[in-house]
Protein backbone atom coordinates (compact mmCIF):
# COMPACT_ATOMS: atom_id res chain seq x y z
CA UNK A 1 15.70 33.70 -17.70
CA UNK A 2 12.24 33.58 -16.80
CA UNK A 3 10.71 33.25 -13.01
CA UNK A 4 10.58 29.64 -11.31
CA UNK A 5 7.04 27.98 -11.54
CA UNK A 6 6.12 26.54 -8.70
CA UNK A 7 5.03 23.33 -9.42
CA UNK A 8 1.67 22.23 -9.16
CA UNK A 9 0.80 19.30 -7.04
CA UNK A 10 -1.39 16.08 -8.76
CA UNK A 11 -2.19 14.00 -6.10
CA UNK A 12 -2.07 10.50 -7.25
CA UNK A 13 -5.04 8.13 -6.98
CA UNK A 14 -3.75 4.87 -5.16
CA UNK A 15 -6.77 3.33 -4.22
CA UNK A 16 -7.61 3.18 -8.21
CA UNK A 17 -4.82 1.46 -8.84
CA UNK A 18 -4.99 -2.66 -9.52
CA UNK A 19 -2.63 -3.58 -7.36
CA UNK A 20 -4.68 -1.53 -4.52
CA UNK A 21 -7.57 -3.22 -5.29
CA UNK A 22 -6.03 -6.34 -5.05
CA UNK A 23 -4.39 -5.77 -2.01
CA UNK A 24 -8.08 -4.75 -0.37
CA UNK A 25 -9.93 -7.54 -1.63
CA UNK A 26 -8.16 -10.72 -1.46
CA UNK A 27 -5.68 -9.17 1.94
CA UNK A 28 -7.41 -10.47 4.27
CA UNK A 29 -8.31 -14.17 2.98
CA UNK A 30 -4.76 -14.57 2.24
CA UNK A 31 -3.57 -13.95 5.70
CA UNK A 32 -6.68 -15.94 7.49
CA UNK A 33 -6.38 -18.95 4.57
CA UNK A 34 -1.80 -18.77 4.99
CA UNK A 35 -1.47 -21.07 7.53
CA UNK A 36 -3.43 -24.35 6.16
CA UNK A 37 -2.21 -23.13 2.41
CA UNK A 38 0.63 -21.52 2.22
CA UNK A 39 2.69 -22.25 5.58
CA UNK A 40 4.44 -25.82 4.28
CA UNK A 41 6.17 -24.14 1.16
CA UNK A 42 6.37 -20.57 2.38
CA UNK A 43 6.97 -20.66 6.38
CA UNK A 44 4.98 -19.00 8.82
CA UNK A 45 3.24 -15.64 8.67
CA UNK A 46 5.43 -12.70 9.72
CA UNK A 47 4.52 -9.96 12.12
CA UNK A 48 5.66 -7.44 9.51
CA UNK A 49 3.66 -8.48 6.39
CA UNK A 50 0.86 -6.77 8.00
CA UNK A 51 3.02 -3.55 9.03
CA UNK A 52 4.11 -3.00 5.20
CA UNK A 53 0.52 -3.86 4.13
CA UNK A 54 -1.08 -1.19 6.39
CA UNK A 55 1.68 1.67 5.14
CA UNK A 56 1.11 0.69 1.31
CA UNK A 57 -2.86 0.97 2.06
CA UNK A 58 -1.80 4.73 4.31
CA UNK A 59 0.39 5.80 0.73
CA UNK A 60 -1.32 8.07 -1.14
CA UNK A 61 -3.73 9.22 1.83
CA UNK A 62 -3.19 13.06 2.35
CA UNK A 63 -4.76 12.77 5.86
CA UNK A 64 -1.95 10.53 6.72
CA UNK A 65 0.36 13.20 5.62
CA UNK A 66 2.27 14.19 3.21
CA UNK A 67 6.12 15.63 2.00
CA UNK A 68 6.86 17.95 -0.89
CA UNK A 69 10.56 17.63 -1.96
């Protein structure tokens, strides 16, 4: 058997991605527009909409960190 390759590491490119840009352009309408729009069908705007928000924007961001399994 040959010798274990280390594996190389390809960072991904979130902020390319659609959904990213999505997220980043249209984020912060949606939460300033939710209350008059969406609020009557979809309830109020919860604290931690923002806090999942923030950590998908952080994903991806190697100054924010990384782990290698």
């Amino acid at each position: 058997m040959g010798a274990l390759c280390p594996a190389i590491y390809r960072p991904r490119r979130p902020k390319s991605s659609p959904l990213y840009r999505l997220v980043e352009e249209c984020y912060d309408e949606v939460k300033g527009t939710w209350e008059e729009r969406f609020e009557a069908t979809y309830g109020r705007w919860r604290g931690f909409v923002d806090d999942v928000v923030f950590a998908f924007a952080d994903c991806g961001d190697l100054n924010r960190g990384f782990a290698r399994v």
